[in-house]
N, C-alpha and C. Protein backbone atom coordinates (compact mmCIF):
# COMPACT_ATOMS: atom_id res chain seq x y z
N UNK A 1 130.15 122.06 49.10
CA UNK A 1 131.51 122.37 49.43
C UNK A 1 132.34 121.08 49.30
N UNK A 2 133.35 121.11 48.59
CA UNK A 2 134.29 120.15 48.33
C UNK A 2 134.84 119.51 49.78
N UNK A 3 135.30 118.39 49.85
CA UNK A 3 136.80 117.77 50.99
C UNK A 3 137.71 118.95 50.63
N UNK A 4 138.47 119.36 49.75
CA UNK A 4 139.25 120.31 49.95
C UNK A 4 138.84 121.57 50.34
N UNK A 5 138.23 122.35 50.07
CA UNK A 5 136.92 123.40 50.86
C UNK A 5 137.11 123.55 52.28
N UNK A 6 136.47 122.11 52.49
CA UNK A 6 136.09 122.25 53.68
C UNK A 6 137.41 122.41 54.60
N UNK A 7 138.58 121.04 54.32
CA UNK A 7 140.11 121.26 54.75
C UNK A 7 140.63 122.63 54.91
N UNK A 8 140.97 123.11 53.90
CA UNK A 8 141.22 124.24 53.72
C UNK A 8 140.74 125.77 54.76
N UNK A 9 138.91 125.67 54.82
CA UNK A 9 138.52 126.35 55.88
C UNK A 9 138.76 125.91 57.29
N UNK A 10 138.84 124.91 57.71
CA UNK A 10 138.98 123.97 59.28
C UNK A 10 140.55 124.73 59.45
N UNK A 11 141.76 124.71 58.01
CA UNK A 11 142.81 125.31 58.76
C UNK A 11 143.03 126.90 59.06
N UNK A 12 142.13 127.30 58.14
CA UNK A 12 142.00 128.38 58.51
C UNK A 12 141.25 129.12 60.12
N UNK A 13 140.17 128.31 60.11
CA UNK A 13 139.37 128.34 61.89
C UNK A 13 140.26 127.85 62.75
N UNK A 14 141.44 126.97 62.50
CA UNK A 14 142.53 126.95 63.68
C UNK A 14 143.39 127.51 63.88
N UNK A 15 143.96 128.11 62.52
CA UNK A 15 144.74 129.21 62.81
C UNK A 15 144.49 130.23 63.58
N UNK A 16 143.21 130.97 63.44
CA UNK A 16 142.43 131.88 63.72
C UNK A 16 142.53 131.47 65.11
N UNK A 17 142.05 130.45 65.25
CA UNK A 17 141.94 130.11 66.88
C UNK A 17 143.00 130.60 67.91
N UNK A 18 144.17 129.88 67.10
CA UNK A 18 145.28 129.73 67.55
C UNK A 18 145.94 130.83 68.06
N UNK A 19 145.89 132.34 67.05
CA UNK A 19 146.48 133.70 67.19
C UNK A 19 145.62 134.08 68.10
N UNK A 20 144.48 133.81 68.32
CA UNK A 20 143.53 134.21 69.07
C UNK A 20 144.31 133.91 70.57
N UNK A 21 144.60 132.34 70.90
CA UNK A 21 145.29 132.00 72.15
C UNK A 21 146.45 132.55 72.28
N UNK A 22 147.33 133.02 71.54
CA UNK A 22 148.44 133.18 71.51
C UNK A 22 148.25 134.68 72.09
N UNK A 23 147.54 134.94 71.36
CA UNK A 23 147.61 136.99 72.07
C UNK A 23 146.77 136.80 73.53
N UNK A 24 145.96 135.83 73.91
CA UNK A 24 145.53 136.30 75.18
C UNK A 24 146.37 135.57 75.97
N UNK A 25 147.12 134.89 75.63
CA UNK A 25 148.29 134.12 76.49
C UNK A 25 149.17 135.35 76.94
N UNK A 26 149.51 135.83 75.74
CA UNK A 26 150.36 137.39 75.71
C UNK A 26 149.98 138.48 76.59
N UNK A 27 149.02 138.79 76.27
CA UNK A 27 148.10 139.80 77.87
C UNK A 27 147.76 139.34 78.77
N UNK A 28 147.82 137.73 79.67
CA UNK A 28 147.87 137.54 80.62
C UNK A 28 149.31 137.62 80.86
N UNK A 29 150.23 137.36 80.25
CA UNK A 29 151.83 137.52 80.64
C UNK A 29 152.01 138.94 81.27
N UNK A 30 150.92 139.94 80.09
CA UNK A 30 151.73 140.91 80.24
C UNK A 30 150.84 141.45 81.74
N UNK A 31 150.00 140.95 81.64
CA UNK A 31 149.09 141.63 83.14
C UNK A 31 149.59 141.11 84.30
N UNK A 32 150.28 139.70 84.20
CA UNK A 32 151.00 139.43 85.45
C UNK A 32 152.09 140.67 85.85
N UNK A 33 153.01 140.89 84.66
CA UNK A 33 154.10 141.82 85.18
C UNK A 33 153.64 143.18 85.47
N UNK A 34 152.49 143.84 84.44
CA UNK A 34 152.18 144.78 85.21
C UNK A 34 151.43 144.46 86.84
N UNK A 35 151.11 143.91 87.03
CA UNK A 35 150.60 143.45 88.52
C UNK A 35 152.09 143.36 89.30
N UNK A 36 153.01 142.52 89.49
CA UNK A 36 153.67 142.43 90.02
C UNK A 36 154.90 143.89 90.08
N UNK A 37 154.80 144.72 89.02
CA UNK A 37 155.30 145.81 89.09
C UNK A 37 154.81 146.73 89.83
N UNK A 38 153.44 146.49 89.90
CA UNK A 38 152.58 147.65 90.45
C UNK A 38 152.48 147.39 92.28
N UNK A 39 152.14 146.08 92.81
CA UNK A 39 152.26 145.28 93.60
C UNK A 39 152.90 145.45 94.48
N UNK A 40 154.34 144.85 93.72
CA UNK A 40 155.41 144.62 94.69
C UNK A 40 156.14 145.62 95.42
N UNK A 41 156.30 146.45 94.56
CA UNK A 41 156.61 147.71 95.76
C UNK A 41 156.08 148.11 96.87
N UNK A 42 155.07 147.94 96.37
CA UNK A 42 154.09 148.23 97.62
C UNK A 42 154.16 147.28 98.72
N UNK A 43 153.87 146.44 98.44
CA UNK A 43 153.58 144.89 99.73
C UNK A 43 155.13 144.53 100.00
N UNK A 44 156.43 145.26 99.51
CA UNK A 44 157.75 144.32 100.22
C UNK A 44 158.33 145.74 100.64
N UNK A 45 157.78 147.15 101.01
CA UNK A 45 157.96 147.67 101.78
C UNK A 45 159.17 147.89 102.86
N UNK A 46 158.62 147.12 104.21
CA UNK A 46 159.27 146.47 105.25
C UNK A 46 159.73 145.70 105.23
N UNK A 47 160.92 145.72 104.62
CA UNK A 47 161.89 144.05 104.03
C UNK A 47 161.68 143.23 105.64
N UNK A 48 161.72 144.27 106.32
CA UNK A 48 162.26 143.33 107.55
C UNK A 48 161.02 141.81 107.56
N UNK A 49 160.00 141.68 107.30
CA UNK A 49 158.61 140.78 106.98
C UNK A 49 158.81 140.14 106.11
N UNK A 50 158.06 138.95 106.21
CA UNK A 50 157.80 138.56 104.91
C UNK A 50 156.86 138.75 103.78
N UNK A 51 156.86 138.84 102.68
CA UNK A 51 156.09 139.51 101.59
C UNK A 51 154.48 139.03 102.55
N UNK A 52 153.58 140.06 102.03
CA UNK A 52 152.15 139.69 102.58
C UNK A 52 151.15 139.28 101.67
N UNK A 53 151.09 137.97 102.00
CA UNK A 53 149.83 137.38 100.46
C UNK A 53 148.77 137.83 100.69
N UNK A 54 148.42 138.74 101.60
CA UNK A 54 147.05 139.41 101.65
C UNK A 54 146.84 140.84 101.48
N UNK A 55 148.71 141.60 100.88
CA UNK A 55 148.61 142.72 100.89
C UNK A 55 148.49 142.36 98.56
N UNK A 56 149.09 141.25 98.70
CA UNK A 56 149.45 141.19 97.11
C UNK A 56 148.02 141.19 96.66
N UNK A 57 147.34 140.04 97.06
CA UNK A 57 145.76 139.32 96.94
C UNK A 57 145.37 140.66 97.04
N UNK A 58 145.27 141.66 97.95
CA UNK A 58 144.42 142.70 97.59
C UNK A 58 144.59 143.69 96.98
N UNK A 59 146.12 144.04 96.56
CA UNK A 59 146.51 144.95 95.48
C UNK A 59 146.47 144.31 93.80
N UNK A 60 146.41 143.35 93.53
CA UNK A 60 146.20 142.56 92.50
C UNK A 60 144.34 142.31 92.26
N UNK A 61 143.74 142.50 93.18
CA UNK A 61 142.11 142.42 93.06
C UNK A 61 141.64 143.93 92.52
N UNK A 62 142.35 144.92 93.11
CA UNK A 62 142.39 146.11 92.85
C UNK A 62 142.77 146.80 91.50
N UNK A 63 143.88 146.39 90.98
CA UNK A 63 144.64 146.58 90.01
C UNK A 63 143.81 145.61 88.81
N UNK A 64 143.02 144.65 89.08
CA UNK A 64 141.93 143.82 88.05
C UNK A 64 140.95 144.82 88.19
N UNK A 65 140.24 144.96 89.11
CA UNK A 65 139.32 146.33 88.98
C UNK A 65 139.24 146.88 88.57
N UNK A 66 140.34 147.94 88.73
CA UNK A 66 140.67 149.20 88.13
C UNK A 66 140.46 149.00 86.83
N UNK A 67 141.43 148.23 86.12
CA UNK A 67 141.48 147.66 84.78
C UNK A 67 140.51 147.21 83.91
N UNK A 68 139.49 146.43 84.36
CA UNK A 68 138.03 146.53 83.93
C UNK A 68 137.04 148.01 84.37
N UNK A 69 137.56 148.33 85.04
CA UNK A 69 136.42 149.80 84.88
C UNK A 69 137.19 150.77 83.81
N UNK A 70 138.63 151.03 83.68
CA UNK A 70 138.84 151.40 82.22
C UNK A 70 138.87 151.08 81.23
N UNK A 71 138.62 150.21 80.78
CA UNK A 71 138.18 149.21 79.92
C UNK A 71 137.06 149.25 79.49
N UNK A 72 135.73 148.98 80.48
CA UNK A 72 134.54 149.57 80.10
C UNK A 72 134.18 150.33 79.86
N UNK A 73 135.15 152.00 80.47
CA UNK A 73 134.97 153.59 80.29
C UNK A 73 135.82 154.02 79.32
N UNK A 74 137.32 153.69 78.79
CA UNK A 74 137.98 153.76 77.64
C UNK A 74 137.68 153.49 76.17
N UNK A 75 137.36 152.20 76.23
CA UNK A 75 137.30 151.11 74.89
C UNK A 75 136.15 151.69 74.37
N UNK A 76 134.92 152.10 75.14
CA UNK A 76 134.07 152.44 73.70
C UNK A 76 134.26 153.80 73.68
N UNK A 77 134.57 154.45 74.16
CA UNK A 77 135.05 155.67 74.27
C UNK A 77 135.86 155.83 72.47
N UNK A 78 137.10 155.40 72.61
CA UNK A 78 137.87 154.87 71.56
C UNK A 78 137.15 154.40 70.25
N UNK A 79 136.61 153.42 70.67
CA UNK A 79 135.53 152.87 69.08
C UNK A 79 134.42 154.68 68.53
N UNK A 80 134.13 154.65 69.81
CA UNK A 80 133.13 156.04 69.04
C UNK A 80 134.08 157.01 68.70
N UNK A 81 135.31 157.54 68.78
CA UNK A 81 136.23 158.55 68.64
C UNK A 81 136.65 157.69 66.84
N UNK A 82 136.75 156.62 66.91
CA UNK A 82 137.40 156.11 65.54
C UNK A 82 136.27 155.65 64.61
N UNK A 83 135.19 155.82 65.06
CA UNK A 83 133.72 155.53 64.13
C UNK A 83 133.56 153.92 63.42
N UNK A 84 134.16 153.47 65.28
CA UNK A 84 133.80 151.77 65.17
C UNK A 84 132.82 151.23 65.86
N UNK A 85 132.01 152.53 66.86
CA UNK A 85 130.71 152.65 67.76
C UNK A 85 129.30 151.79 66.75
């Protein structure tokens, strides 16, 4: 494999990398707001209080849960429905 070869592939494995970070940067953004959408209603309730970091902490542990058990029960679900099983 040539110096140029090899250049050439290295920018390609960083690019790759890169879209790679960029989209899971993107779904942690987007999982914060669904969390805090899902969340906050719930835990600011009783305005009269102050927000409860132990009602958020446990609706946000919940809402990760949830989310990995459909995930594990969806996604291959999906791959075998599209004959990527």
């Amino acid at each position: 494999m040539t110096f140029l070869e090899m250049d050439a592939q290295y920018a390609v494995t960083e690019a790759v990398k890169g879209m790679k970070d960029q989209a899971q940067e993107q779904h942690m953004q987007g999982l914060m707001t669904d969390i805090s959408e899902a969340c906050f209603p719930i835990c600011t309730r009783n305005m009269t209080k102050p927000v409860d970091d132990k009602c958020i902490e446990n609706c946000t542990r919940i809402y990760i849960d949830s989310w990995n058990m459909m995930s594990r029960t969806v996604i291959p679900e999906l791959k075998k429905q599209s004959g990527l099983a």
